[in-house]
Every structure is written in C-alpha cells, then in structure tokens.
C-alpha atoms as a PDB file:
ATOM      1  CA  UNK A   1      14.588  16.740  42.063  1.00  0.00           C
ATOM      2  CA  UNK A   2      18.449  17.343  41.300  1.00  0.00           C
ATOM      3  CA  UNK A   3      18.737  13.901  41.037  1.00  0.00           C
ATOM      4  CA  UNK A   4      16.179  14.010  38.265  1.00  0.00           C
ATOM      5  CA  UNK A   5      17.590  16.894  36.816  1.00  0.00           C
ATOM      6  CA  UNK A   6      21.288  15.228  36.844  1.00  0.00           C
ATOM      7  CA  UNK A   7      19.830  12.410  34.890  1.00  0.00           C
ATOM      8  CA  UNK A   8      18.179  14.650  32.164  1.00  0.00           C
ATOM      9  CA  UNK A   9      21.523  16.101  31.635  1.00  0.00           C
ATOM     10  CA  UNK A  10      23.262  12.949  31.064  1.00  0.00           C
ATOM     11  CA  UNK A  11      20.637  11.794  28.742  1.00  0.00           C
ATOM     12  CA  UNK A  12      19.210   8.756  30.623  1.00  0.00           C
ATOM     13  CA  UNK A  13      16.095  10.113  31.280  1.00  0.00           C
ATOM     14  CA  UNK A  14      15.395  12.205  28.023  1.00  0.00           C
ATOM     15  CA  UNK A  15      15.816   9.054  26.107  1.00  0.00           C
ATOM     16  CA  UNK A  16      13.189   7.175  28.235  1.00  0.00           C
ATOM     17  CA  UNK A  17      11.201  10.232  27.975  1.00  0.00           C
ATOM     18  CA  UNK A  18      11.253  10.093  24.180  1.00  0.00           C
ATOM     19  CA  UNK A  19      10.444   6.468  24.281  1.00  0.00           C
ATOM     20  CA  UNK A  20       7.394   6.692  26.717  1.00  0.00           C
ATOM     21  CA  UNK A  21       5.634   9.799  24.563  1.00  0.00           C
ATOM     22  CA  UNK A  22       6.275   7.942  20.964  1.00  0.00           C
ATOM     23  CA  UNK A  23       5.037   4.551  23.136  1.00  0.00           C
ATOM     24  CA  UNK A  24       1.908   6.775  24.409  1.00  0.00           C
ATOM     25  CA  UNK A  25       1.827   8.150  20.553  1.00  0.00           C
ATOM     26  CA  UNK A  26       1.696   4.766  19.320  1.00  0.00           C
ATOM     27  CA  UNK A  27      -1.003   3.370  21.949  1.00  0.00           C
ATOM     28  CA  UNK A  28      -3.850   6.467  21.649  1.00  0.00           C
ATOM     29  CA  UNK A  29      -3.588   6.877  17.885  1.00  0.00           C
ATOM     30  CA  UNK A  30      -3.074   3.061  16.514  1.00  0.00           C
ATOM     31  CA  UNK A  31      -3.763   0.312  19.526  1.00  0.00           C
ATOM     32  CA  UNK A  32      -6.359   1.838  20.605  1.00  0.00           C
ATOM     33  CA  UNK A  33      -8.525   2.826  17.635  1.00  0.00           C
ATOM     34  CA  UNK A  34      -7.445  -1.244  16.773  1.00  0.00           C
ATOM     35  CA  UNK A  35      -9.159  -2.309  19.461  1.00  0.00           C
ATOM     36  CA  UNK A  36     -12.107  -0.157  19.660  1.00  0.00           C
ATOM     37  CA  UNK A  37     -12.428  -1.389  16.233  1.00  0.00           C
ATOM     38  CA  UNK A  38     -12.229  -5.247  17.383  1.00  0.00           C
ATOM     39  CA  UNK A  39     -15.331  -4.327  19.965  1.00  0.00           C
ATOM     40  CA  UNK A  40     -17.104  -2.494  17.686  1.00  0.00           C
ATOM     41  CA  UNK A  41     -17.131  -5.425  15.308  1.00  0.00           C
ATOM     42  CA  UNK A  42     -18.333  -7.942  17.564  1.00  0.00           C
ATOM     43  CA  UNK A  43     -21.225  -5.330  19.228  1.00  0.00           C
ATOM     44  CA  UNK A  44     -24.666  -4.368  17.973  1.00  0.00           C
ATOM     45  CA  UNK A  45     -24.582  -0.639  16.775  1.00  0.00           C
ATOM     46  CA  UNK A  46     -26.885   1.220  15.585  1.00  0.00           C
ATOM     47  CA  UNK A  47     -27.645   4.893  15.530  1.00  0.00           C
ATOM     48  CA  UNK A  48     -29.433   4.999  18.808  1.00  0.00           C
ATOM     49  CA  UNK A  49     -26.481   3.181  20.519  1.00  0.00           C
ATOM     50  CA  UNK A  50     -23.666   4.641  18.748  1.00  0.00           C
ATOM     51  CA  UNK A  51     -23.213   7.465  21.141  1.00  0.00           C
ATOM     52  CA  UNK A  52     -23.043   5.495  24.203  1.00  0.00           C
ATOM     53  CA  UNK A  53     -21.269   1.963  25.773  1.00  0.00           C
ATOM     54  CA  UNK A  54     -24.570   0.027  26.241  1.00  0.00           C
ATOM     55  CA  UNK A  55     -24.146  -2.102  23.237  1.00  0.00           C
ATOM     56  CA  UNK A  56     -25.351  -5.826  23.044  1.00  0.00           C
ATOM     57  CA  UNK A  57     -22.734  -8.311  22.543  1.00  0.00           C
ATOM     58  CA  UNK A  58     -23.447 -10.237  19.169  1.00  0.00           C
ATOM     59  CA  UNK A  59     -20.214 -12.308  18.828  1.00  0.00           C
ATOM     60  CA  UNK A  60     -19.477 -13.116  15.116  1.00  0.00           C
ATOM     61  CA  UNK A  61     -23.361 -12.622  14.175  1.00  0.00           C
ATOM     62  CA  UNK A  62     -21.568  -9.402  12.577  1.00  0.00           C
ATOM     63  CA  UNK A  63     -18.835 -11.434  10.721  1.00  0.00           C
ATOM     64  CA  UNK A  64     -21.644 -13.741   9.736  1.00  0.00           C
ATOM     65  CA  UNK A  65     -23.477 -10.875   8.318  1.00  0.00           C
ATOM     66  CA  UNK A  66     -21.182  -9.593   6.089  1.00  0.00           C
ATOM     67  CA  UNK A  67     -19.591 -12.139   5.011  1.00  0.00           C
ATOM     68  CA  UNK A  68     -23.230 -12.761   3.547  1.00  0.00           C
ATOM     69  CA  UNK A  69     -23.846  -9.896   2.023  1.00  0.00           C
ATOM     70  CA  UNK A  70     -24.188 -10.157  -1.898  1.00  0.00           C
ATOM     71  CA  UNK A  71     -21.325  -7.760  -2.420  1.00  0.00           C
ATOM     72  CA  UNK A  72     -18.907  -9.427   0.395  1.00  0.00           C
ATOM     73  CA  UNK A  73     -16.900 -12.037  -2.601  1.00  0.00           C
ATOM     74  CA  UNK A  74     -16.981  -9.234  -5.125  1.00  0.00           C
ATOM     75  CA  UNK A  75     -15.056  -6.773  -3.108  1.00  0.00           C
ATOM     76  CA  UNK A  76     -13.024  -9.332  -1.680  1.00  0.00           C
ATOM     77  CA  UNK A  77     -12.055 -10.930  -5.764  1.00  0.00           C
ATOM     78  CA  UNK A  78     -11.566  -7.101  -6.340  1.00  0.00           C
ATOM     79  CA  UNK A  79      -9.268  -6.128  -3.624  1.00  0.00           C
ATOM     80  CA  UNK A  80      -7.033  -9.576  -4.355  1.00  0.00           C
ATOM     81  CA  UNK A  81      -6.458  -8.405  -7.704  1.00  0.00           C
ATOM     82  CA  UNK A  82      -6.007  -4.701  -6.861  1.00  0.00           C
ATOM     83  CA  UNK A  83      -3.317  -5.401  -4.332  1.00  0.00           C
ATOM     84  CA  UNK A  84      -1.525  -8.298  -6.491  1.00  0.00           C
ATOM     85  CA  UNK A  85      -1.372  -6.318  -9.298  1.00  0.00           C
ATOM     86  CA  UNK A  86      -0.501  -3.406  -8.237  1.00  0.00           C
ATOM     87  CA  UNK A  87       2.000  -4.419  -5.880  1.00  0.00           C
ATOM     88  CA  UNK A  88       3.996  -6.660  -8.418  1.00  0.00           C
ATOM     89  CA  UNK A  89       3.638  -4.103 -10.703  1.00  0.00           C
ATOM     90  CA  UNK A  90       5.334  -2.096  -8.575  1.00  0.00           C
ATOM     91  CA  UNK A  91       8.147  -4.019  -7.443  1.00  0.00           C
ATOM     92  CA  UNK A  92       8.959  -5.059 -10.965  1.00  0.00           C
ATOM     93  CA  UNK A  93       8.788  -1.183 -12.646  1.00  0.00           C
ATOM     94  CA  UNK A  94      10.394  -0.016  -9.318  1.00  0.00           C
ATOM     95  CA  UNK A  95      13.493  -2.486  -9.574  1.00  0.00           C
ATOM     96  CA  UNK A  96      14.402  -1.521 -13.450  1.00  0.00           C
ATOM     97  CA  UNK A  97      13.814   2.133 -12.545  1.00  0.00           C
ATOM     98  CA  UNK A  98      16.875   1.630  -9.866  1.00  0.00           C
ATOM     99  CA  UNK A  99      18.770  -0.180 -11.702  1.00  0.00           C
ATOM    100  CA  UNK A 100      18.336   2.261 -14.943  1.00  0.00           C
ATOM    101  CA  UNK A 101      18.945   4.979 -12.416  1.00  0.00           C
ATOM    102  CA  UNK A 102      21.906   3.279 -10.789  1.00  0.00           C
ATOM    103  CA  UNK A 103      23.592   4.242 -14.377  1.00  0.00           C
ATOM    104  CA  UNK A 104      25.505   7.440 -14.441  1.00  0.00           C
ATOM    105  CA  UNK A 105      24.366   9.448 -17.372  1.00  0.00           C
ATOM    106  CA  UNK A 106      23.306  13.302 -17.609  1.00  0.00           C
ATOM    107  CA  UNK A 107      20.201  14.024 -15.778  1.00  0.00           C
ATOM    108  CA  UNK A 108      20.030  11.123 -14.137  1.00  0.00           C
ATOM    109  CA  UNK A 109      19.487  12.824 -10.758  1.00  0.00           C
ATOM    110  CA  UNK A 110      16.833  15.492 -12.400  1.00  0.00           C
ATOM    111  CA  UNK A 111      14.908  12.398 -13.861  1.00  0.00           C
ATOM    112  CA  UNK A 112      15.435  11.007 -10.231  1.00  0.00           C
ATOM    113  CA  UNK A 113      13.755  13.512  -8.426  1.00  0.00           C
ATOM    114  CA  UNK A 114      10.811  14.089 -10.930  1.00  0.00           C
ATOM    115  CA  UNK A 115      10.285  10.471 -10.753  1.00  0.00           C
ATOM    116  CA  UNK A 116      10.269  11.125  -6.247  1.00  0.00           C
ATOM    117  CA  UNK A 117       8.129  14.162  -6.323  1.00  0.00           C
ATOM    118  CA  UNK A 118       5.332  12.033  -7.960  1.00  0.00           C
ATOM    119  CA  UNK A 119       5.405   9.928  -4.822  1.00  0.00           C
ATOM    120  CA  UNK A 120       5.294  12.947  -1.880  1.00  0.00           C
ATOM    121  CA  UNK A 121       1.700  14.004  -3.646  1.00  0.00           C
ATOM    122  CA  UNK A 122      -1.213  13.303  -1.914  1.00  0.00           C
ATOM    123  CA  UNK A 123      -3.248  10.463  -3.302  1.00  0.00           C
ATOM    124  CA  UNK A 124      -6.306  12.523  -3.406  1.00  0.00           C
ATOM    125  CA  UNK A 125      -4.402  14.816  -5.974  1.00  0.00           C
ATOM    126  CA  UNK A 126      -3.334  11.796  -7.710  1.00  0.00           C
ATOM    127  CA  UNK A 127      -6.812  10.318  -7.901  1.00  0.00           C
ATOM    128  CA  UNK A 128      -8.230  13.815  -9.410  1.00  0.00           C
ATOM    129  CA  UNK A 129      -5.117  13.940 -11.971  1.00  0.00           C
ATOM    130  CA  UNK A 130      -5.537  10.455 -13.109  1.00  0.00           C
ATOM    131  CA  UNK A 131      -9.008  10.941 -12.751  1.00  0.00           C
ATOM    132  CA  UNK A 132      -8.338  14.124 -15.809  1.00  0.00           C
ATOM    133  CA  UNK A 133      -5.912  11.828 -18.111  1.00  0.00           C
ATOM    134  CA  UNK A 134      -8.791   8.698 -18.179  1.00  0.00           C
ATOM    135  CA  UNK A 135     -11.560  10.407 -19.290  1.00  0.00           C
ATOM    136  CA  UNK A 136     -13.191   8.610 -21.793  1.00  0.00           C
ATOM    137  CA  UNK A 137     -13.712  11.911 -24.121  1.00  0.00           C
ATOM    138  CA  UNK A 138     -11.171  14.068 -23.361  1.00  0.00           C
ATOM    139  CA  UNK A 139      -8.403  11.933 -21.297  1.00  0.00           C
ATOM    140  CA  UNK A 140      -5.016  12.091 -22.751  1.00  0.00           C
ATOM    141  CA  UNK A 141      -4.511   8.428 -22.400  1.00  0.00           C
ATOM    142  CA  UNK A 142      -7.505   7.903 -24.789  1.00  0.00           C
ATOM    143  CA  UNK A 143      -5.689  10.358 -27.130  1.00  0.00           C
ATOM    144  CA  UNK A 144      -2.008   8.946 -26.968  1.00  0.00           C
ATOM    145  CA  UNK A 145      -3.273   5.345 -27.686  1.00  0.00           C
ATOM    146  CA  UNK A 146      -5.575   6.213 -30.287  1.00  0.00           C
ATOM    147  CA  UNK A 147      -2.736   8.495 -32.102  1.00  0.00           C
ATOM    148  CA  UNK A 148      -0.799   5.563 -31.722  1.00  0.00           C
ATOM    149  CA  UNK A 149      -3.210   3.553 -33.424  1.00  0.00           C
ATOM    150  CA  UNK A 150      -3.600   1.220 -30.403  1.00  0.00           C
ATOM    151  CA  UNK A 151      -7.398   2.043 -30.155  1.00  0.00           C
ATOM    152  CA  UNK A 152     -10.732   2.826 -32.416  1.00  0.00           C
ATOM    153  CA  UNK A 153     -12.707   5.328 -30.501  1.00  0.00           C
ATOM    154  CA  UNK A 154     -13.115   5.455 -26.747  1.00  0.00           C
ATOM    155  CA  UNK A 155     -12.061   3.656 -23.522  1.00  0.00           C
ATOM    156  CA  UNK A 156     -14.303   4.981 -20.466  1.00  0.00           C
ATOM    157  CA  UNK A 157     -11.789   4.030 -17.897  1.00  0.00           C
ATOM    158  CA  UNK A 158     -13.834   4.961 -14.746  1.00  0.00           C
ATOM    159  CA  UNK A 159     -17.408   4.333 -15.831  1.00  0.00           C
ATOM    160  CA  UNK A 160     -16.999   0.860 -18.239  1.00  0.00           C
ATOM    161  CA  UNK A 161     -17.416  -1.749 -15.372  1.00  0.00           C
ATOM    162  CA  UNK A 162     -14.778  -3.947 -17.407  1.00  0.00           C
ATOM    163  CA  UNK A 163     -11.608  -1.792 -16.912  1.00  0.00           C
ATOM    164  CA  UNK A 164     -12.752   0.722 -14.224  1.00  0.00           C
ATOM    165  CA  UNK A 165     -10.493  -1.663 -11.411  1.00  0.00           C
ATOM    166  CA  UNK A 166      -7.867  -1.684 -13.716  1.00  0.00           C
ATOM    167  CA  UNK A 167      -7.408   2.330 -14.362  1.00  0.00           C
ATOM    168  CA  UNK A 168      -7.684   2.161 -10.075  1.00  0.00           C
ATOM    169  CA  UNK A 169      -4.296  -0.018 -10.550  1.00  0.00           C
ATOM    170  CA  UNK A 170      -2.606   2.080 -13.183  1.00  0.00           C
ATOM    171  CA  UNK A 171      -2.914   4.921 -10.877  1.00  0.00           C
ATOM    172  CA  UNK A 172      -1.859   3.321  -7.625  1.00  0.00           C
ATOM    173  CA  UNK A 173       1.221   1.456  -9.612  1.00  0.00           C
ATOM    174  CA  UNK A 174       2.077   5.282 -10.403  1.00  0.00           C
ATOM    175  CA  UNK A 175       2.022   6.616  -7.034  1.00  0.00           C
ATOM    176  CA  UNK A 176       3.945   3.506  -5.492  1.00  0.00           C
ATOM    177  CA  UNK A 177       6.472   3.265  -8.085  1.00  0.00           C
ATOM    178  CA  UNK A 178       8.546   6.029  -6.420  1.00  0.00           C
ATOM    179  CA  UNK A 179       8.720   4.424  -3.559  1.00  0.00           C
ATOM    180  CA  UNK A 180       9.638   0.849  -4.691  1.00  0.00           C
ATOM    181  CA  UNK A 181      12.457   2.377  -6.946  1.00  0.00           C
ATOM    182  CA  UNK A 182      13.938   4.324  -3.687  1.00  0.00           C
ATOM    183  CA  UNK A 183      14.145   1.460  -0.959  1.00  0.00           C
ATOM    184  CA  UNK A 184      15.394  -0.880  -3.909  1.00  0.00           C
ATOM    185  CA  UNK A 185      18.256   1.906  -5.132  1.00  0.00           C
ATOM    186  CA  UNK A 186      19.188   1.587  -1.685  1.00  0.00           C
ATOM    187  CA  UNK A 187      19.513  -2.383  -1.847  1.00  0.00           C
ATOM    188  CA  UNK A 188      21.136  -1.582  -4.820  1.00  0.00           C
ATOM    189  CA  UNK A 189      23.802   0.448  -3.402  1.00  0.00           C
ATOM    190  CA  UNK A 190      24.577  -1.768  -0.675  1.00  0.00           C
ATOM    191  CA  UNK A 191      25.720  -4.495  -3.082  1.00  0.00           C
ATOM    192  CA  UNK A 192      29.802  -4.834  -3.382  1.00  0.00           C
ATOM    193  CA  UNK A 193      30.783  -3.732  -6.674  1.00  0.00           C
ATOM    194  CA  UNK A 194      33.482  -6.314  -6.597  1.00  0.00           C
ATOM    195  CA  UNK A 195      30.782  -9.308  -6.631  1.00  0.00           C
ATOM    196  CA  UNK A 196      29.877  -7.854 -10.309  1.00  0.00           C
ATOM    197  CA  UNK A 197      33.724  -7.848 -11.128  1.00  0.00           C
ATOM    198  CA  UNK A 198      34.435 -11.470  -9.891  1.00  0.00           C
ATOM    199  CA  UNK A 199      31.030 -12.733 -12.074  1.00  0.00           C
ATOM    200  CA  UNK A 200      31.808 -10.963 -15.381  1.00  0.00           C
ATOM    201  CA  UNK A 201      35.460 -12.268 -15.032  1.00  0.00           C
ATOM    202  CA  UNK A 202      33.538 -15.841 -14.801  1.00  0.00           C
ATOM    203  CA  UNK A 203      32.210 -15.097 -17.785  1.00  0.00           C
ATOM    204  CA  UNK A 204      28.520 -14.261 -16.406  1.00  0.00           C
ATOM    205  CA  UNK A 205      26.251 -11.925 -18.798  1.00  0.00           C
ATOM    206  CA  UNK A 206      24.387  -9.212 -17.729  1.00  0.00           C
ATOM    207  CA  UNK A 207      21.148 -11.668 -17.437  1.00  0.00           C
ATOM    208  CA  UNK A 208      22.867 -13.994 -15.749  1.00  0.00           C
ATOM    209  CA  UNK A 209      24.453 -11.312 -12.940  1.00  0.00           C
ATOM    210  CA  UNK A 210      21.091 -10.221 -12.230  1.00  0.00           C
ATOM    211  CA  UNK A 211      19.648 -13.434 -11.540  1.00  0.00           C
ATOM    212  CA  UNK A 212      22.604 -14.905 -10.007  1.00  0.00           C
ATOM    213  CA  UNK A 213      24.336 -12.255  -7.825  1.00  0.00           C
ATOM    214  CA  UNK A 214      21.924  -9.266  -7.680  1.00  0.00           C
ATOM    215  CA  UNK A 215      18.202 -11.177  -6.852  1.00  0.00           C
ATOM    216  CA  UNK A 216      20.114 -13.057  -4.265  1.00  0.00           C
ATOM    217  CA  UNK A 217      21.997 -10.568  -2.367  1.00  0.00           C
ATOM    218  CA  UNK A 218      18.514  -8.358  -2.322  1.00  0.00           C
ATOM    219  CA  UNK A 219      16.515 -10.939  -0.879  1.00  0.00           C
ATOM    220  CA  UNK A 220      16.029  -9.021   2.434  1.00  0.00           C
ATOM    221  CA  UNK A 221      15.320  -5.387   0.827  1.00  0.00           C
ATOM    222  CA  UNK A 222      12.934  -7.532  -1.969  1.00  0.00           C
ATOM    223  CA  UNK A 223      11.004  -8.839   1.316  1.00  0.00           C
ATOM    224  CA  UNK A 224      10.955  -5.632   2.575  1.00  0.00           C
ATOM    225  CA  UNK A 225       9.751  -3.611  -0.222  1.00  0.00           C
ATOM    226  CA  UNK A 226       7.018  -6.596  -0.553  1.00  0.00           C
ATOM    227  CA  UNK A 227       5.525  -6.605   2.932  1.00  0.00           C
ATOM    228  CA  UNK A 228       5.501  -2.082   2.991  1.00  0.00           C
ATOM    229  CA  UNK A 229       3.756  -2.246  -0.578  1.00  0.00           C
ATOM    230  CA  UNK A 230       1.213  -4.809   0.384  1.00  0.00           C
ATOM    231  CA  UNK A 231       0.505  -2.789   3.634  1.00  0.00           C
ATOM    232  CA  UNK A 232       0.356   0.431   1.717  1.00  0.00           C
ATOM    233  CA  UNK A 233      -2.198  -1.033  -0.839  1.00  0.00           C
ATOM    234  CA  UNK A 234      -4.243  -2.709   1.961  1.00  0.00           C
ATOM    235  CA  UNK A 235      -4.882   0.835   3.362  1.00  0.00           C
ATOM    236  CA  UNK A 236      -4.943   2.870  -0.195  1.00  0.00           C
ATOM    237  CA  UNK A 237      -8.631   4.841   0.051  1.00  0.00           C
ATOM    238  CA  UNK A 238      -7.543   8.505  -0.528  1.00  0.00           C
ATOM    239  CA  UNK A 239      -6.897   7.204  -4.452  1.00  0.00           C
ATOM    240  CA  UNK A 240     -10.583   5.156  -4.785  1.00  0.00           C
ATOM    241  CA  UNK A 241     -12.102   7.989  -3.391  1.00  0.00           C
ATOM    242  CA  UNK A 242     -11.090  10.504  -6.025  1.00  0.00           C
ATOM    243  CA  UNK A 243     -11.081   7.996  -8.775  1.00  0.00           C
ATOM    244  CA  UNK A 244     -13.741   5.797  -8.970  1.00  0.00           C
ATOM    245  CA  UNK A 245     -15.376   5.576  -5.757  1.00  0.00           C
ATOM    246  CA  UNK A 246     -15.743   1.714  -6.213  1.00  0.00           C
ATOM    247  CA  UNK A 247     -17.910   2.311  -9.126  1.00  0.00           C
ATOM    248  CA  UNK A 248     -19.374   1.507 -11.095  1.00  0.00           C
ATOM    249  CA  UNK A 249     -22.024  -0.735  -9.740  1.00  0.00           C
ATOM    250  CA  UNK A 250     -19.137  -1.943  -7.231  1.00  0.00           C
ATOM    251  CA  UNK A 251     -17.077  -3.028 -10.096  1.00  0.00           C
ATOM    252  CA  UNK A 252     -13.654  -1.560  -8.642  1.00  0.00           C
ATOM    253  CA  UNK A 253     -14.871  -1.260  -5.273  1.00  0.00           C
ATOM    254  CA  UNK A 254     -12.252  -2.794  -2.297  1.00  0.00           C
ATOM    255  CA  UNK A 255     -11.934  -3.499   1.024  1.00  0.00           C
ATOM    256  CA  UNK A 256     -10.852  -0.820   2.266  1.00  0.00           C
ATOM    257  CA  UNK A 257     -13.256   1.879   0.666  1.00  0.00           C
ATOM    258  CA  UNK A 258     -16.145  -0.160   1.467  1.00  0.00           C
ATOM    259  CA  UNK A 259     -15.492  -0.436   5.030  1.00  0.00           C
ATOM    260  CA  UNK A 260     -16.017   3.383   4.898  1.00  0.00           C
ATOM    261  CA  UNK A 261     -19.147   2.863   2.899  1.00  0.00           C
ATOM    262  CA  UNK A 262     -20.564   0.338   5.466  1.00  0.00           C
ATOM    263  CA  UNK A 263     -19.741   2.679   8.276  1.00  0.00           C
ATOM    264  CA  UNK A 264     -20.699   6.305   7.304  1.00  0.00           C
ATOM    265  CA  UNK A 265     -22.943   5.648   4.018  1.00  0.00           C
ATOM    266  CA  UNK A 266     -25.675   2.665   4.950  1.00  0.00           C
ATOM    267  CA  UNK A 267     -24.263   3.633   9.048  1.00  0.00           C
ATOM    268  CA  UNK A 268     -23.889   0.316   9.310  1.00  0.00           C
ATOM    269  CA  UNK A 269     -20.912   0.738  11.944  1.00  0.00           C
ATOM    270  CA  UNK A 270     -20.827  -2.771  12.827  1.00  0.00           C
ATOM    271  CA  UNK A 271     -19.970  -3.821   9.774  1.00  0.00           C
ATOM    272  CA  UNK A 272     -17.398  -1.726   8.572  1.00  0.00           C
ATOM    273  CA  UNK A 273     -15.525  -2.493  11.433  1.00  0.00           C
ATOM    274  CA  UNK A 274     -16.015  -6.173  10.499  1.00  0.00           C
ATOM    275  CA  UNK A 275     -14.117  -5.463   7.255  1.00  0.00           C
ATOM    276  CA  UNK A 276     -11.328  -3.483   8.995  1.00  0.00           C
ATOM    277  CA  UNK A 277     -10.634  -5.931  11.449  1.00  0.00           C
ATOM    278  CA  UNK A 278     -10.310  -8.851   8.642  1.00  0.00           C
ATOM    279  CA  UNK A 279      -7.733  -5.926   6.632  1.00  0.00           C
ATOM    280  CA  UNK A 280      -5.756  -5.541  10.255  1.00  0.00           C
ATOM    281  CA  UNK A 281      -5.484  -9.499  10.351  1.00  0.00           C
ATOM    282  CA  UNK A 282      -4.222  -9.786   6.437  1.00  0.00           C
ATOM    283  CA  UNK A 283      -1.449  -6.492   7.392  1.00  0.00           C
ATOM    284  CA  UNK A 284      -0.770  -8.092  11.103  1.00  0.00           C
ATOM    285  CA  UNK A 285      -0.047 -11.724   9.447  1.00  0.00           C
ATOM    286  CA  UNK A 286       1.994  -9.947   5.692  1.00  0.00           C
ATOM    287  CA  UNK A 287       4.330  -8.409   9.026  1.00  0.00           C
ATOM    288  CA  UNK A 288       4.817 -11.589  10.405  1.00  0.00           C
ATOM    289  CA  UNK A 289       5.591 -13.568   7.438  1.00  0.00           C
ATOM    290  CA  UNK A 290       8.540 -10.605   6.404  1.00  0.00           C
ATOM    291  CA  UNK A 291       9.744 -10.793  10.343  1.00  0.00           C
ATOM    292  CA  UNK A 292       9.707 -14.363  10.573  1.00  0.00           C
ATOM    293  CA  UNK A 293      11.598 -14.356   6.684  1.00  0.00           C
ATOM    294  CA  UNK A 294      14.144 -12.409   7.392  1.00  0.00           C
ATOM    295  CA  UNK A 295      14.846 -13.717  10.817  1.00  0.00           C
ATOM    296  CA  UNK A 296      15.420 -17.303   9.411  1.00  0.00           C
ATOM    297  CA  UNK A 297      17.491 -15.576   6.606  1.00  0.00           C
ATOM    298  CA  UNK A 298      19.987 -14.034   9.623  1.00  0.00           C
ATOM    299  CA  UNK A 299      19.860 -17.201  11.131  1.00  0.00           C
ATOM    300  CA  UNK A 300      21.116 -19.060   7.835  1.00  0.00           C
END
C-alpha cells in the first residue's frame, strides 16, 4: 500500500490511471455500442426479441434487405452529395475566411469570434433558425434575394423536393464553416513568414504564393480538416432533424437520419443498424486514408 501510494505521488501511477478510465471511457461508450451495432445488423430483431439475446443469426440477409429497399440508392445519391458539397464548401469558405482573418484590420478579432460562436450552437438550434430564414413566405432569404431582384415570387426551401437537400447543405456549410476557418488559421499561422518574403522577392504574385508556397506547406492541416469534416457530416442528424426531416417524400433524406427512421419509426432495428455499420466503415476507411496520407508525407 505505501508502495502504491509512493507511486501516485510521483505520478507513475496517476498517469496510468488517467489512461485506463479514458481507455474504459472510450470502450463502454464507442467500441462497444460499435459492436453491438455490428451484431445487431447481422441478427433477426423484431419487437418480441428486442428485449432479450435469443436472436436468430441471419448473416447479410439484413444487408441484402436494405440494400433492396426502394429508398436504399436515393438516400445513398443524397447523402454523396450532402457530404461532398458541404464539405468542399466548407473547406473552400473556411480557407478565405482565415486567410481574410489572418489580415490585421479593426475588428478583426470581434468579426472572429462572431464568426466562432456560430459554430459552439447546437445544431438543433441551427436547424430551427435556418429552418425561420427559409421559409418560403416569410424567410428572410426569400426576401433578400427577391429585393435583390434575384427571384420572382417564392422559393419553398424545405417543402419543394428540388432544393429541399440543398437548403440542408446551406445550413450545415454554416455551422461547419467555423470550424474549417479555425484549424486552417492555425495551419496558417504555422507557416514561416519568411517563405512569403523569399517568393515575392522572386517576383511571385499573390496568386501565385498561394498556390505555390501556401497549398503546399498546408497539405497536412488540408488533410486534416478534410478527413474531421467528412466525419462530422457523416454523423450530422441533430441539423436534418430540425430542418427537413428528410422530407419531402425522402427528397433530402441521408444516411444517417434514416438509420434512425429504420430503427425507432418502422422498428425495423435490424436495419438501421445495417445503415450504421456501412456509415462506421465509410468514417473507419476516410481515418485511414488521412493516417496512411500523412504518414507517407513524414516519411517523404
């Protein structure tokens, strides 16, 4: 027991201590949901076996089923597009925010922080505000385009089945922006001001600096900012839910929302776990690609 004690005070033991409860963290609340999920998916449930362990093994009858469903290719066309879009949306808005912000001008870090405290909302708030500005009679997008004279009449963002995926995107570029434009001012920063010296005394322009000296050296923090967006977006279901609720008639409905529709609206369990195991593959292999990316770029 002293010796125990001894080693607590010298900080051996506390640090495995910390390690072993964020390791027993990281194995109740994420591995093991994971792979409950992975049984569940490969199981016959129902709601007469749900509460219990006696469930028939079915193999990938399960995958076979929904992969067959009618709705299957639409929600997986839709989420493709939702998480492209929004995620190179968001790199590209995110990297001229930092380096417009990188400037030093007056209010820069006001405009800074207004720009971070849209990002530390909840997405269901989000999804209810943006919900408010694209109304089709009332929305204040609606009224700045048409006082702009971009539009004639009304755009029903959330109930026209043309543009109702595309007002889910808007809103999730928003909330990710903030986000993008932090980790990439930090990329930024990182990058020797004397490399920008040396290539305008070459006679580079401002274009050519950029492409040249700054895209290059960010290579690692562009990977990185890639691989935590497309993750993020993979598991974005707070927004759909207050937004559109994959409406209508499934037009902006994604993976990730109807794995939750599968599960706790038709109860079919099985199924919605068959979905969130295919959106744990797609995260588990973007993480490999970035580790595997960068680990060739150290090696280089």
């Amino acid at each position: 027991m002293t010796r125990m004690i001894a080693r607590f005070r010298d900080g051996s033991s506390f640090d495995l201590t910390l390690v072993a409860l964020a390791l027993a963290y990281l194995f109740v609340f994420a591995a093991l949901p994971m792979l409950y999920t992975v049984v569940m998916s490969v199981q016959k449930i129902d709601m007469f076996t749900l509460g219990t362990l006696a469930r028939p093994f079915v193999g990938l009858r399960n995958y076979a089923h929904v992969l067959a469903m009618p709705v299957a290719w639409r929600v997986a066309t839709n989420t493709a597009i939702f998480v492209v879009l929004s995620v190179v949306l968001q790199l590209v808005i995110g990297l001229v925010l930092a380096i417009y912000f990188r400037q030093d001008f007056p209010g820069a870090s006001t405009l800074r922080g207004l720009f971070l405290a849209g990002w530390v909302m909840p997405a269901l708030v989000v999804g209810a505000i943006w919900r408010w500005l694209l109304a089709g009679d009332f929305g204040v997008v609606n009224f700045l385009l048409g006082s702009l004279g971009l539009i004639k009449g009304h755009i029903f963002w959330i109930s026209d089945p043309h543009v109702a995926l595309y007002s889910l995107i808007i809103a999730n570029v928003w909330l990710g922006i903030p986000f993008n434009m932090l980790l990439l001012s930090v990329g930024l920063a990182a990058i020797p001001a004397d490399v920008y010296e040396a290539a305008s005394l070459d006679g580079a322009s401002a274009i050519q600096r950029f492409l040249f000296v700054t895209l290059p050296m960010m290579r690692a923090t562009l990977g990185a900012v890639l691989s935590l967006s497309i993750i993020f977006t993979m598991q974005q279901y707070d927004l759909v839910a207050a937004l559109t609720q994959g409406g209508p008639s499934n037009a902006s409905n994604v993976a990730q929302y109807w794995s939750w529709q599968l599960s706790f609206e038709t109860y079919d369990i099985a199924g919605g776990s068959v979905v969130a195991v295919v959106m744990i593959l797609v995260v588990i292999l973007v993480a490999i690609l970035y580790v595997r990316s960068t680990r060739l770029e150290q090696q280089a």
